[in-house]
PDB file of N, CA and C in Angstrom:
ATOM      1  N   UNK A   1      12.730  -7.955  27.784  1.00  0.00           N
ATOM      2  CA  UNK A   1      11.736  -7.358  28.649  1.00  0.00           C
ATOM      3  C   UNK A   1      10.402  -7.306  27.906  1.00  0.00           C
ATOM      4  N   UNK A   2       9.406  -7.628  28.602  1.00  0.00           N
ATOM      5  CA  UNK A   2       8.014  -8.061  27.832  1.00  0.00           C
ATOM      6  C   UNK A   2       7.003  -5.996  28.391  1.00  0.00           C
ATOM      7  N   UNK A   3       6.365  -5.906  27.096  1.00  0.00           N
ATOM      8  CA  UNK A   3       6.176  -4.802  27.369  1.00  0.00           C
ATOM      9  C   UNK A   3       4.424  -5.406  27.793  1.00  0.00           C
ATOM     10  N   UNK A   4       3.789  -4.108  28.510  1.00  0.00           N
ATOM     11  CA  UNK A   4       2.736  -4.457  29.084  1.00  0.00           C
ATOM     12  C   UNK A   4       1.451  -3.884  27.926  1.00  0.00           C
ATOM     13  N   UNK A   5       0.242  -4.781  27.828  1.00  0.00           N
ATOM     14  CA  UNK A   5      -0.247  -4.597  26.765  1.00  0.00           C
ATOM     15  C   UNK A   5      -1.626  -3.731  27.538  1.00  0.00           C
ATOM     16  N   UNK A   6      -2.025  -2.977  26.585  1.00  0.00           N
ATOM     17  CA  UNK A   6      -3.484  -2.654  27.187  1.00  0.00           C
ATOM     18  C   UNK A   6      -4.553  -3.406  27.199  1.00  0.00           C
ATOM     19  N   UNK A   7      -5.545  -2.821  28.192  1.00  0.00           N
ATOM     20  CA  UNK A   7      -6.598  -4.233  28.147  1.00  0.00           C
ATOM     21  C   UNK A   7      -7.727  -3.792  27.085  1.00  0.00           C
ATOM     22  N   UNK A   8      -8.450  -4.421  26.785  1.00  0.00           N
ATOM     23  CA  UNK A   8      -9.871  -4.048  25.887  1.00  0.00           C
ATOM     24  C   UNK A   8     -10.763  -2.810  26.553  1.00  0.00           C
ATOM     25  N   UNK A   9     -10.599  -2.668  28.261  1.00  0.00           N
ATOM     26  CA  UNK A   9     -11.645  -1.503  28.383  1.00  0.00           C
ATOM     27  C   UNK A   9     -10.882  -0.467  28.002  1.00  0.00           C
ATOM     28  N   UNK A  10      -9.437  -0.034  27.930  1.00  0.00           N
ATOM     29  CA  UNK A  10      -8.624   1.202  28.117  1.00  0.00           C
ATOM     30  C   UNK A  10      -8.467   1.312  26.388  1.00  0.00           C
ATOM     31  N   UNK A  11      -8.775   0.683  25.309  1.00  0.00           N
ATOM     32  CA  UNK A  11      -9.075   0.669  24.246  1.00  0.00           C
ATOM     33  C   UNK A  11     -10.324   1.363  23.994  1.00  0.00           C
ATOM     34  N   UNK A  12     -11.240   3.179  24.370  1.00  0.00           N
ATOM     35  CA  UNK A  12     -12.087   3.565  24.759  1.00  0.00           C
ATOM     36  C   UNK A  12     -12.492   4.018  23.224  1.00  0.00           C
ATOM     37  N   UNK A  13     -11.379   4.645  22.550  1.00  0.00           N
ATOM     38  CA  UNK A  13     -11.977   5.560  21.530  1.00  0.00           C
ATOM     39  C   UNK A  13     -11.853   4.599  20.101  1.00  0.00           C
ATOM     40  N   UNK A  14     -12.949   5.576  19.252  1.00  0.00           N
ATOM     41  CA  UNK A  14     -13.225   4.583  18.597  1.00  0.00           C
ATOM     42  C   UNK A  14     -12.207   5.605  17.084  1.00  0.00           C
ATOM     43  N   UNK A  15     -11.236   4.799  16.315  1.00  0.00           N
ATOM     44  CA  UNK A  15     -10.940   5.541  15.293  1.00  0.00           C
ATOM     45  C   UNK A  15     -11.396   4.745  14.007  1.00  0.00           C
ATOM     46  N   UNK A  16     -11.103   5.682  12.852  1.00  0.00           N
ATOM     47  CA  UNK A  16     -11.296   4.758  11.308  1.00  0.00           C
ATOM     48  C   UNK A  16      -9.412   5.029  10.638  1.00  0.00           C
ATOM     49  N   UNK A  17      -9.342   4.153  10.134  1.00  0.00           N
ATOM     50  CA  UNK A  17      -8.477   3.928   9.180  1.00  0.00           C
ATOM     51  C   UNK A  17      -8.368   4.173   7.997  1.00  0.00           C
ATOM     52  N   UNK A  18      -7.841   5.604   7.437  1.00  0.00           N
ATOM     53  CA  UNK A  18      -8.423   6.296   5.933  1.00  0.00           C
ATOM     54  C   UNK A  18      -7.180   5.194   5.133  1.00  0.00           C
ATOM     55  N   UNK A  19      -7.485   4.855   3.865  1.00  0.00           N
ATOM     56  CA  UNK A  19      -6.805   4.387   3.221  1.00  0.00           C
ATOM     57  C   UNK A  19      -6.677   5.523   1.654  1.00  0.00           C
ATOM     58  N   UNK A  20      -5.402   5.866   1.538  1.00  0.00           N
ATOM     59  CA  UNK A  20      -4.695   6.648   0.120  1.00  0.00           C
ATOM     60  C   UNK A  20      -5.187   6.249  -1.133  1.00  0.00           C
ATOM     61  N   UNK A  21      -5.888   7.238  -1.552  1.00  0.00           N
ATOM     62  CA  UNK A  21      -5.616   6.961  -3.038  1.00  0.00           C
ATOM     63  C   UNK A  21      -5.472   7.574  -4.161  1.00  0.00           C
ATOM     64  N   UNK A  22      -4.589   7.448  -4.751  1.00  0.00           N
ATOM     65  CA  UNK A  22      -4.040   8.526  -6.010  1.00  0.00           C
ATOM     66  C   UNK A  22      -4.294   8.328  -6.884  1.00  0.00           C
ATOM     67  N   UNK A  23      -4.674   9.802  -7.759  1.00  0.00           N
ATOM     68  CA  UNK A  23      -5.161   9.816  -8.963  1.00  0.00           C
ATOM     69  C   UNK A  23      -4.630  10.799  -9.447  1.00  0.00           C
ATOM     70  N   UNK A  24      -4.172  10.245 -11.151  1.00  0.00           N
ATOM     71  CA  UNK A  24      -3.259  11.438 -11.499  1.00  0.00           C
ATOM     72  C   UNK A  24      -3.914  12.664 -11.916  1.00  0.00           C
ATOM     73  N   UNK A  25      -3.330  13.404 -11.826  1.00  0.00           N
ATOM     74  CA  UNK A  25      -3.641  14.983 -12.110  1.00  0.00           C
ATOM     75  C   UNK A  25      -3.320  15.393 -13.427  1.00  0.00           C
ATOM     76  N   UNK A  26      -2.989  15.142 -14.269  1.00  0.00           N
ATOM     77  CA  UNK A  26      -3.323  15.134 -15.639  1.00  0.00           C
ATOM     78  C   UNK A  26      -1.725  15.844 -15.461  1.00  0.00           C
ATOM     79  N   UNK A  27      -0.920  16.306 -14.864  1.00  0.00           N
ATOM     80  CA  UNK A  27       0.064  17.133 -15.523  1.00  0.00           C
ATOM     81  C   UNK A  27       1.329  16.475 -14.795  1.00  0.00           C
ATOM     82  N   UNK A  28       1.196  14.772 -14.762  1.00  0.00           N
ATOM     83  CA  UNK A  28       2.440  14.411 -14.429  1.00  0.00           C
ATOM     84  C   UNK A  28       1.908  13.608 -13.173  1.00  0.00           C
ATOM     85  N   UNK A  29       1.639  14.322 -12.342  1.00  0.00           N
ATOM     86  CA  UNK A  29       1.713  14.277 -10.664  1.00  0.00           C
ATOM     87  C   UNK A  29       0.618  13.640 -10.048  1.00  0.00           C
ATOM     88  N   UNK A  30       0.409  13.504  -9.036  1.00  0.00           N
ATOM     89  CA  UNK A  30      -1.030  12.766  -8.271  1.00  0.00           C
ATOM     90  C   UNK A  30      -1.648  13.584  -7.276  1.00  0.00           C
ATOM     91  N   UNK A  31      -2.724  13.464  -7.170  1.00  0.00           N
ATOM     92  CA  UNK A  31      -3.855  14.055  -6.165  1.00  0.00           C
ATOM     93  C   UNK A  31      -4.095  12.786  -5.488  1.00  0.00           C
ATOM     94  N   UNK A  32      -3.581  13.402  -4.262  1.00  0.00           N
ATOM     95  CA  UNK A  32      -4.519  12.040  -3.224  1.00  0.00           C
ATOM     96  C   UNK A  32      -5.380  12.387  -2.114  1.00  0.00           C
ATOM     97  N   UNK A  33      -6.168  11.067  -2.463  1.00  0.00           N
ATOM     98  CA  UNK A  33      -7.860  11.655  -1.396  1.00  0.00           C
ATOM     99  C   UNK A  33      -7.748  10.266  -0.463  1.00  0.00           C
ATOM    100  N   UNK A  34      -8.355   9.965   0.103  1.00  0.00           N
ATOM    101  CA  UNK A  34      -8.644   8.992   1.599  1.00  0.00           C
ATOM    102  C   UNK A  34     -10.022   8.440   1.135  1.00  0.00           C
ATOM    103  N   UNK A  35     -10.014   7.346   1.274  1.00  0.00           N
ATOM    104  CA  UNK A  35     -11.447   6.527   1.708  1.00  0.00           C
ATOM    105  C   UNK A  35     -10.938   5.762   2.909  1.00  0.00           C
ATOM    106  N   UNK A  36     -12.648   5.815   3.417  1.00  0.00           N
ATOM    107  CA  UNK A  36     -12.725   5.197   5.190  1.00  0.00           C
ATOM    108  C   UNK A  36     -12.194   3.597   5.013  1.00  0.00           C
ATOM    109  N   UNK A  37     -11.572   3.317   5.789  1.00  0.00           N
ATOM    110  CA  UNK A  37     -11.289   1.733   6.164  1.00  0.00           C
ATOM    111  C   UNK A  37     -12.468   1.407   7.139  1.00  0.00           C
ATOM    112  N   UNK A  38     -11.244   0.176   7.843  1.00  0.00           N
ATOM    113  CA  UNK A  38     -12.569  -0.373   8.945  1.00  0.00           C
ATOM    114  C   UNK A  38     -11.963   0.954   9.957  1.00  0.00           C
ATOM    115  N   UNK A  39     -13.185   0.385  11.072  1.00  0.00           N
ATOM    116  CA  UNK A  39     -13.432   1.159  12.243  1.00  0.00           C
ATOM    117  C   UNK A  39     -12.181   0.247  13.418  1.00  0.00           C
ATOM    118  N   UNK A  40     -11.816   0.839  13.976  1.00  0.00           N
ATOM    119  CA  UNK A  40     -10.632   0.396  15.341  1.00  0.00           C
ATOM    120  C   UNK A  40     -11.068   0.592  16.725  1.00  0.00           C
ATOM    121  N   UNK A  41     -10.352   0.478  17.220  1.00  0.00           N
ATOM    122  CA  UNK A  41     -10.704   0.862  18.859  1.00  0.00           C
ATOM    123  C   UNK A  41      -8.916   0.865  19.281  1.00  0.00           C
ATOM    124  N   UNK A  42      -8.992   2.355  20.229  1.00  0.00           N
ATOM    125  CA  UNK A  42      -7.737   2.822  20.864  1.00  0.00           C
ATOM    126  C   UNK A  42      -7.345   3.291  21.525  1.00  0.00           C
ATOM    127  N   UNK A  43      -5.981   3.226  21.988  1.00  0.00           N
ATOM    128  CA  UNK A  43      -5.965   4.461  23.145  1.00  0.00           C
ATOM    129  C   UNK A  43      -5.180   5.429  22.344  1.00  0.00           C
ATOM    130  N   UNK A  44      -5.700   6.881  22.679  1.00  0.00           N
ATOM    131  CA  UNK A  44      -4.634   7.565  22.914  1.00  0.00           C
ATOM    132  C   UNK A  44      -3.834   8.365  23.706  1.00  0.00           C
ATOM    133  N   UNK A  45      -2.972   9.373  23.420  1.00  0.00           N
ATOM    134  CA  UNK A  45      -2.189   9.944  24.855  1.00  0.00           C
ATOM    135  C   UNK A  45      -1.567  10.921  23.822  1.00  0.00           C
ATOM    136  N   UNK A  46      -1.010  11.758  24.675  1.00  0.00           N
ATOM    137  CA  UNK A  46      -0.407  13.156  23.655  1.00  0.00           C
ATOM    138  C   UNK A  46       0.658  13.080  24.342  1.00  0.00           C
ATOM    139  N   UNK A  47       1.784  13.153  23.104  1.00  0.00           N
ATOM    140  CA  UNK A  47       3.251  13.283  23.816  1.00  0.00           C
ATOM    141  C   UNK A  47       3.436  14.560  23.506  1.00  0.00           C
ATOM    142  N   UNK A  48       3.933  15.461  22.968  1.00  0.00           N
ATOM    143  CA  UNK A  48       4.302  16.965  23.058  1.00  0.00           C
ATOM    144  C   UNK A  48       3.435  17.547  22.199  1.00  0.00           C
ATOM    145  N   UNK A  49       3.786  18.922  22.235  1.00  0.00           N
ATOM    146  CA  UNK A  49       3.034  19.855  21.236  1.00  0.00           C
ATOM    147  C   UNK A  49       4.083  21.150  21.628  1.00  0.00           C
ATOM    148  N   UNK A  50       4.437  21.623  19.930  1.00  0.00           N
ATOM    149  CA  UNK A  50       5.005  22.573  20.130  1.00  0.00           C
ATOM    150  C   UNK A  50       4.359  23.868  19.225  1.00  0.00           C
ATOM    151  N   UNK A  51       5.412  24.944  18.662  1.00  0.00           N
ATOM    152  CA  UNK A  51       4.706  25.952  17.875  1.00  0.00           C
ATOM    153  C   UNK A  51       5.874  26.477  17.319  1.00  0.00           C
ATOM    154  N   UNK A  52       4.932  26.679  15.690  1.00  0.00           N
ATOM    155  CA  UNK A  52       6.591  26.960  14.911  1.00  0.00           C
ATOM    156  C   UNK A  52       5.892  28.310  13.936  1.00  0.00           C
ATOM    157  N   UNK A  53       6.574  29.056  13.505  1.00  0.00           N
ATOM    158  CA  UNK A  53       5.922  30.052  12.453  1.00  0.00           C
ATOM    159  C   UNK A  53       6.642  29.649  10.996  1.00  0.00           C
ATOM    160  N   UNK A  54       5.320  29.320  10.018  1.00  0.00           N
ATOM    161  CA  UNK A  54       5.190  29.335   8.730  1.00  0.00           C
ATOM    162  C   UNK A  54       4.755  30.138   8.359  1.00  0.00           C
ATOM    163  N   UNK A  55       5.004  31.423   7.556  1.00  0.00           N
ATOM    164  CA  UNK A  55       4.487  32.102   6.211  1.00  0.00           C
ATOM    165  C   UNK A  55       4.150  33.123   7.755  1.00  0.00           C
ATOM    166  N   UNK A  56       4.595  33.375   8.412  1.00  0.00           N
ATOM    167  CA  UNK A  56       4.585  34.280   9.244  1.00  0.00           C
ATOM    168  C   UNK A  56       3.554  34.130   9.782  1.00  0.00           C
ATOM    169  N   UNK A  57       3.086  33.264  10.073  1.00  0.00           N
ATOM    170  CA  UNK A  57       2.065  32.812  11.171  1.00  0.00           C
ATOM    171  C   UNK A  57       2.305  31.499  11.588  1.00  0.00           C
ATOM    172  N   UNK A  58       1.427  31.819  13.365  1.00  0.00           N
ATOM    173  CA  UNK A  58       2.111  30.869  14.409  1.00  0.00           C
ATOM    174  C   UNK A  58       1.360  29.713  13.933  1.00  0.00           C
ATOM    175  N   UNK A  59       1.875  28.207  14.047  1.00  0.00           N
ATOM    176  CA  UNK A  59       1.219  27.211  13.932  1.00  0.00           C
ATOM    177  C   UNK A  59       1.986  25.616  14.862  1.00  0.00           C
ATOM    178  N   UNK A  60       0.416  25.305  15.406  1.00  0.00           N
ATOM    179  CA  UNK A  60       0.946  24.169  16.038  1.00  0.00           C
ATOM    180  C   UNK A  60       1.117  22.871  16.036  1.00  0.00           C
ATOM    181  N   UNK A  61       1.950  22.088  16.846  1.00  0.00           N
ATOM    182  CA  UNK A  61       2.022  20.580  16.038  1.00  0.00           C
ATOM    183  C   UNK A  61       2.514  20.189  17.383  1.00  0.00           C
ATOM    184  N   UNK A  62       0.951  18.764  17.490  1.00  0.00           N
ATOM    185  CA  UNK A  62       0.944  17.816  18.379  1.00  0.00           C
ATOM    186  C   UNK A  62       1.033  16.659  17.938  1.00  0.00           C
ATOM    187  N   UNK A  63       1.554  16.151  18.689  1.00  0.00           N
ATOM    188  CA  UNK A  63       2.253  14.667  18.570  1.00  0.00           C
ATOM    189  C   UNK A  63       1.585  13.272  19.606  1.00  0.00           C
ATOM    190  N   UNK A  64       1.132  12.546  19.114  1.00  0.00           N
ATOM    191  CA  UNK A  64       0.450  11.451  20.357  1.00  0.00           C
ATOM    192  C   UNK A  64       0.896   9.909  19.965  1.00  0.00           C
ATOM    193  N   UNK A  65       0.746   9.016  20.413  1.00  0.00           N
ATOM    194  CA  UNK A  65       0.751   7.993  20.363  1.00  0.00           C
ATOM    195  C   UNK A  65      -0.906   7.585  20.549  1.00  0.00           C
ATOM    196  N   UNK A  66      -0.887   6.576  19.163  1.00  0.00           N
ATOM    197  CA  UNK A  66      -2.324   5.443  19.467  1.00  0.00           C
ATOM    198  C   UNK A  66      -1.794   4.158  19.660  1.00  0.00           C
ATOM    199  N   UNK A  67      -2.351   3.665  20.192  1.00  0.00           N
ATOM    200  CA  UNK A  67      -2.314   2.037  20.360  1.00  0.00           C
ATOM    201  C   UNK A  67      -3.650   1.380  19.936  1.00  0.00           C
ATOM    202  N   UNK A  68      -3.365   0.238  18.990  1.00  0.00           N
ATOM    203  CA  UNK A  68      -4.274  -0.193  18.466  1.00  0.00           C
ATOM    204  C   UNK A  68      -4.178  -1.833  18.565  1.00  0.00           C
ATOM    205  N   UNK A  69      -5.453  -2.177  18.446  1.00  0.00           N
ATOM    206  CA  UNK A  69      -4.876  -4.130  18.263  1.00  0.00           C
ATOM    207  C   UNK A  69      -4.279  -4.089  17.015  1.00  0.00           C
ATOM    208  N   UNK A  70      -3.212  -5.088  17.694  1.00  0.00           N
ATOM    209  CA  UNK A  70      -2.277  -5.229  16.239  1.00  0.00           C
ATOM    210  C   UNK A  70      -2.668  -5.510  14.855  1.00  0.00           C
ATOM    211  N   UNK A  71      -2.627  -5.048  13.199  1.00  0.00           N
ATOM    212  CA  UNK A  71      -2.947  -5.000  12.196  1.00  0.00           C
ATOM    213  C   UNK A  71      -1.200  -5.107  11.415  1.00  0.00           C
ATOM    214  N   UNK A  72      -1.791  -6.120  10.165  1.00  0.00           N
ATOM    215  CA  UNK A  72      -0.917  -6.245   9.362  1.00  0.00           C
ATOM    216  C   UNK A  72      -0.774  -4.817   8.297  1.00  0.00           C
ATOM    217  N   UNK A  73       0.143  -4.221   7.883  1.00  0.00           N
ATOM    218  CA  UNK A  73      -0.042  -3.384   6.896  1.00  0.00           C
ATOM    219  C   UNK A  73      -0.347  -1.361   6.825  1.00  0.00           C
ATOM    220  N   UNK A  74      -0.179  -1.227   8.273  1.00  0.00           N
ATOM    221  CA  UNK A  74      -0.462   0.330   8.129  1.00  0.00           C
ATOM    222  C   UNK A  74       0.788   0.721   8.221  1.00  0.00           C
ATOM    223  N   UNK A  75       0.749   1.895   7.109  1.00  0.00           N
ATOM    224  CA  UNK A  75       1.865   2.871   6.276  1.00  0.00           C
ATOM    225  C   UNK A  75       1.776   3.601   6.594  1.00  0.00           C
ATOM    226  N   UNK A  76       2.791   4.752   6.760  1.00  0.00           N
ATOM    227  CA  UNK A  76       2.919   6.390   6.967  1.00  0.00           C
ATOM    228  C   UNK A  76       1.720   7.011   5.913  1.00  0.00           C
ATOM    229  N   UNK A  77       1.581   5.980   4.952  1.00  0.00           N
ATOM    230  CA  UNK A  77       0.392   6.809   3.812  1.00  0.00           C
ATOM    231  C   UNK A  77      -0.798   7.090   4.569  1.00  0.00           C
ATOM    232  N   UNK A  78      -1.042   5.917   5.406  1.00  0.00           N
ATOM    233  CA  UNK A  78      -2.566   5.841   5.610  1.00  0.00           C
ATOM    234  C   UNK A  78      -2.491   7.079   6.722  1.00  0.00           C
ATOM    235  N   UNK A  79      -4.219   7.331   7.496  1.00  0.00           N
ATOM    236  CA  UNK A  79      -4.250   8.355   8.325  1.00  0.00           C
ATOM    237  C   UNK A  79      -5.248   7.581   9.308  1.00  0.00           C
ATOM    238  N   UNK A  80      -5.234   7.826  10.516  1.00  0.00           N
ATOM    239  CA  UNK A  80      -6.430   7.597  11.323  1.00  0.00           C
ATOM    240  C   UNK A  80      -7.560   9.114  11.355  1.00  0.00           C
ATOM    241  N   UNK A  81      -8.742   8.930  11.618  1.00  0.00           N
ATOM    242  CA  UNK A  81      -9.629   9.909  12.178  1.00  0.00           C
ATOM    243  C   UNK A  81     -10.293   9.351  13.570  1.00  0.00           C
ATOM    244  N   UNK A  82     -11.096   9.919  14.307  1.00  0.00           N
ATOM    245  CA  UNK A  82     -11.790  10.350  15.364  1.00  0.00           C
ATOM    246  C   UNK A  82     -12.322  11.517  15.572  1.00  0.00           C
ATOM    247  N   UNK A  83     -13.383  11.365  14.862  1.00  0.00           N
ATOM    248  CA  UNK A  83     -14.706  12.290  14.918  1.00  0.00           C
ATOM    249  C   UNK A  83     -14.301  13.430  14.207  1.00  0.00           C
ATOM    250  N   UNK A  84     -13.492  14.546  14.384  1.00  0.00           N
ATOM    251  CA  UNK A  84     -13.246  15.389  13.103  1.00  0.00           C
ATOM    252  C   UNK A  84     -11.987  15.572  13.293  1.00  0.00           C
ATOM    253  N   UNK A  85     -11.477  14.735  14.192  1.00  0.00           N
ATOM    254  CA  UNK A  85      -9.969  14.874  14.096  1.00  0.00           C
ATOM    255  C   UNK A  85      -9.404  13.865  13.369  1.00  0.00           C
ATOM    256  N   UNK A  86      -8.511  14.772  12.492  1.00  0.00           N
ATOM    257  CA  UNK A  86      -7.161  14.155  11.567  1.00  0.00           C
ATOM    258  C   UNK A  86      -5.878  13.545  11.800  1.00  0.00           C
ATOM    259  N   UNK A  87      -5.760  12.070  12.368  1.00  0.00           N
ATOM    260  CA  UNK A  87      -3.858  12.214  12.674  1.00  0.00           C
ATOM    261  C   UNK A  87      -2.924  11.326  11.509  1.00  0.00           C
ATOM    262  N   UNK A  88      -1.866  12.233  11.288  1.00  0.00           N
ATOM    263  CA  UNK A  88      -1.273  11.811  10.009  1.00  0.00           C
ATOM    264  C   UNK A  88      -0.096  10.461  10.762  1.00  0.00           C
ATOM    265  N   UNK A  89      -0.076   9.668  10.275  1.00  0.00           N
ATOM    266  CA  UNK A  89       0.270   8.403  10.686  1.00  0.00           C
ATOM    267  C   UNK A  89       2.591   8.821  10.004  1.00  0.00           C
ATOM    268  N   UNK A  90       2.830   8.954  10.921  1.00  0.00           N
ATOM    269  CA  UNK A  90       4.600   9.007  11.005  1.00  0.00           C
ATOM    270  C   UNK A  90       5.547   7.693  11.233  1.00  0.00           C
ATOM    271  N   UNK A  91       5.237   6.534  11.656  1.00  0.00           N
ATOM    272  CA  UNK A  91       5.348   5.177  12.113  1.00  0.00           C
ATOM    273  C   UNK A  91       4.327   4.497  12.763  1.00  0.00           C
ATOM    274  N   UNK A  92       4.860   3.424  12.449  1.00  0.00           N
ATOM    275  CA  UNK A  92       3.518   2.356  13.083  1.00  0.00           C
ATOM    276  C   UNK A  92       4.699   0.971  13.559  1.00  0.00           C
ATOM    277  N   UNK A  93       4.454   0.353  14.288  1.00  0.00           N
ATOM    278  CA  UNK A  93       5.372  -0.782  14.914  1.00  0.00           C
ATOM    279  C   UNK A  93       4.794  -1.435  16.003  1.00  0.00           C
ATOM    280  N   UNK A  94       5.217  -2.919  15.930  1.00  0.00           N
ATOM    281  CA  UNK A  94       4.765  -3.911  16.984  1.00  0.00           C
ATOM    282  C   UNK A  94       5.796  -3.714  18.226  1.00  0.00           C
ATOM    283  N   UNK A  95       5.408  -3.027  19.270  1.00  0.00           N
ATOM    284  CA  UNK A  95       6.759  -3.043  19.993  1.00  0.00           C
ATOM    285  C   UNK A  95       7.199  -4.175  20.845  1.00  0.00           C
ATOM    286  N   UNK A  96       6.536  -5.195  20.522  1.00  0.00           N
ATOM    287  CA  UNK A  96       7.381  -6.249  21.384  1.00  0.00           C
ATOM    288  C   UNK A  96       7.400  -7.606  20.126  1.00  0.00           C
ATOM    289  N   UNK A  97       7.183  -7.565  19.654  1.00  0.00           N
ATOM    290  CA  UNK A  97       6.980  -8.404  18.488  1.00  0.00           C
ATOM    291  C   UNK A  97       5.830  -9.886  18.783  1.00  0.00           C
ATOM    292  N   UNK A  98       5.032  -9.560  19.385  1.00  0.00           N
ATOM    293  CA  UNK A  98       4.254 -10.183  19.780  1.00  0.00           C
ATOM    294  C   UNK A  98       2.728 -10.280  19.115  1.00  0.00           C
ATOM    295  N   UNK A  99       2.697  -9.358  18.080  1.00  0.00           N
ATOM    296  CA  UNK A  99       1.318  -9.263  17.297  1.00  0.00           C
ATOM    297  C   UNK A  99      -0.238  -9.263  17.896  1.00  0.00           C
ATOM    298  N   UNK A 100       0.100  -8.073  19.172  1.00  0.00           N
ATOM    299  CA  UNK A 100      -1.082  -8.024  20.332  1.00  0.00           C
ATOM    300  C   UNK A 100      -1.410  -6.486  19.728  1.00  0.00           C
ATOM    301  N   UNK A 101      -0.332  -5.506  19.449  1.00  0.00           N
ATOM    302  CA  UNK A 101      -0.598  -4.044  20.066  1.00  0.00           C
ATOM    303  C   UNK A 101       0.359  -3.446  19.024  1.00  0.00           C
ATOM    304  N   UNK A 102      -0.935  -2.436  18.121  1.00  0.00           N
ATOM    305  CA  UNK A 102       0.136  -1.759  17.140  1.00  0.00           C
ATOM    306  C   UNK A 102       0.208  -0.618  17.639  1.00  0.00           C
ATOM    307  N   UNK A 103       1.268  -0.007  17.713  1.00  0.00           N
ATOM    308  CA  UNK A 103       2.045   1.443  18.239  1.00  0.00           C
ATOM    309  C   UNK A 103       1.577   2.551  17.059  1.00  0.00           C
ATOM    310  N   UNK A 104       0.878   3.815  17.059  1.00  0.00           N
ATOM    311  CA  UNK A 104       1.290   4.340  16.189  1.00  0.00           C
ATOM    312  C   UNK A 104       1.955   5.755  16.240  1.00  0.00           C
ATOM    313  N   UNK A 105       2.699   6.492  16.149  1.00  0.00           N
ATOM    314  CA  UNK A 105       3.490   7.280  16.962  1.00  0.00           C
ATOM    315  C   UNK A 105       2.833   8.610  15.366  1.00  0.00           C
ATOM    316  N   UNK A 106       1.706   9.646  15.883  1.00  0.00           N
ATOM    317  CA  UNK A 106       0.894  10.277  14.379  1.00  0.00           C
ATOM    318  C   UNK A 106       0.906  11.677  14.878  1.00  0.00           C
ATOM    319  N   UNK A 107       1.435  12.565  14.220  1.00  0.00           N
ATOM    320  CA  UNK A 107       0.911  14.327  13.940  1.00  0.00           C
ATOM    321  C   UNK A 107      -0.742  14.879  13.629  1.00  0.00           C
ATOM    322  N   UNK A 108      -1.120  15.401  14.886  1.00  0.00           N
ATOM    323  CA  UNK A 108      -2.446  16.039  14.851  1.00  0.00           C
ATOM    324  C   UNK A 108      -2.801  17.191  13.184  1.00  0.00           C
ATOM    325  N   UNK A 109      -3.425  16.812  12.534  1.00  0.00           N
ATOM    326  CA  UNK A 109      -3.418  17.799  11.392  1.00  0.00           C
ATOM    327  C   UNK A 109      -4.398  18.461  11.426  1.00  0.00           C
ATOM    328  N   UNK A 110      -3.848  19.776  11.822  1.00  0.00           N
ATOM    329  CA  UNK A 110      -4.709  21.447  12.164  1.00  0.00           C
ATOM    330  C   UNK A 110      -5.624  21.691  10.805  1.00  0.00           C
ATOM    331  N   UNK A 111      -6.656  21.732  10.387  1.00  0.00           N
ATOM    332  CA  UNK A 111      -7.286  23.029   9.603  1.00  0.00           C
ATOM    333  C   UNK A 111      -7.065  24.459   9.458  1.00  0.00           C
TER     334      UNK A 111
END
């Protein structure tokens, strides 16, 4: 079954592609910071959002799917932004194997 691809206008928002990079922390371990990649174009859509309590306070976690033109190489490391929003990248996949439309299935990261 051939999945249906989006067209270039429904590709509206514009994201960047932070790329990881670690630097050690002098006591073993790594600090990692983000520099901007290129710029994308995408859709997105919000699949759930729920609410959980940490450290005794309420906190929430949304979940969306982006779709992007297909790209070789994005990792759970990397992150997308859009404008001051943060989404932490959880999978990424071609879902039809057709190298049109990368899936990325990413957690909204609250401040």
């Amino acid at each position: 079954m051939k999945t249906k691809s989006l067209s270039i206008g429904a590709r509206a928002r514009r994201f960047v592609l932070e790329l990881p990079l670690d630097h050690p922390d002098g006591f073993g371990g790594i600090i990692r910071t983000y520099a901007p990649g290129p710029q994308l174009w995408g859709a997105i859509e919000m699949l759930s959002g729920t609410e959980r309590v940490r450290a005794d306070r309420p906190e929430q976690s949304l979940t969306h799917r982006i779709t992007l033109r297909y790209r070789e190489g994005v990792t759970g490391a990397m992150r997308l932004t859009s404008g001051l929003r943060r989404f932490a990248i959880r999978a990424a996949a071609d879902p039809d194997g057709s190298k049109r439309d990368l899936v990325c299935l990413v957690e909204e990261m609250r401040a």
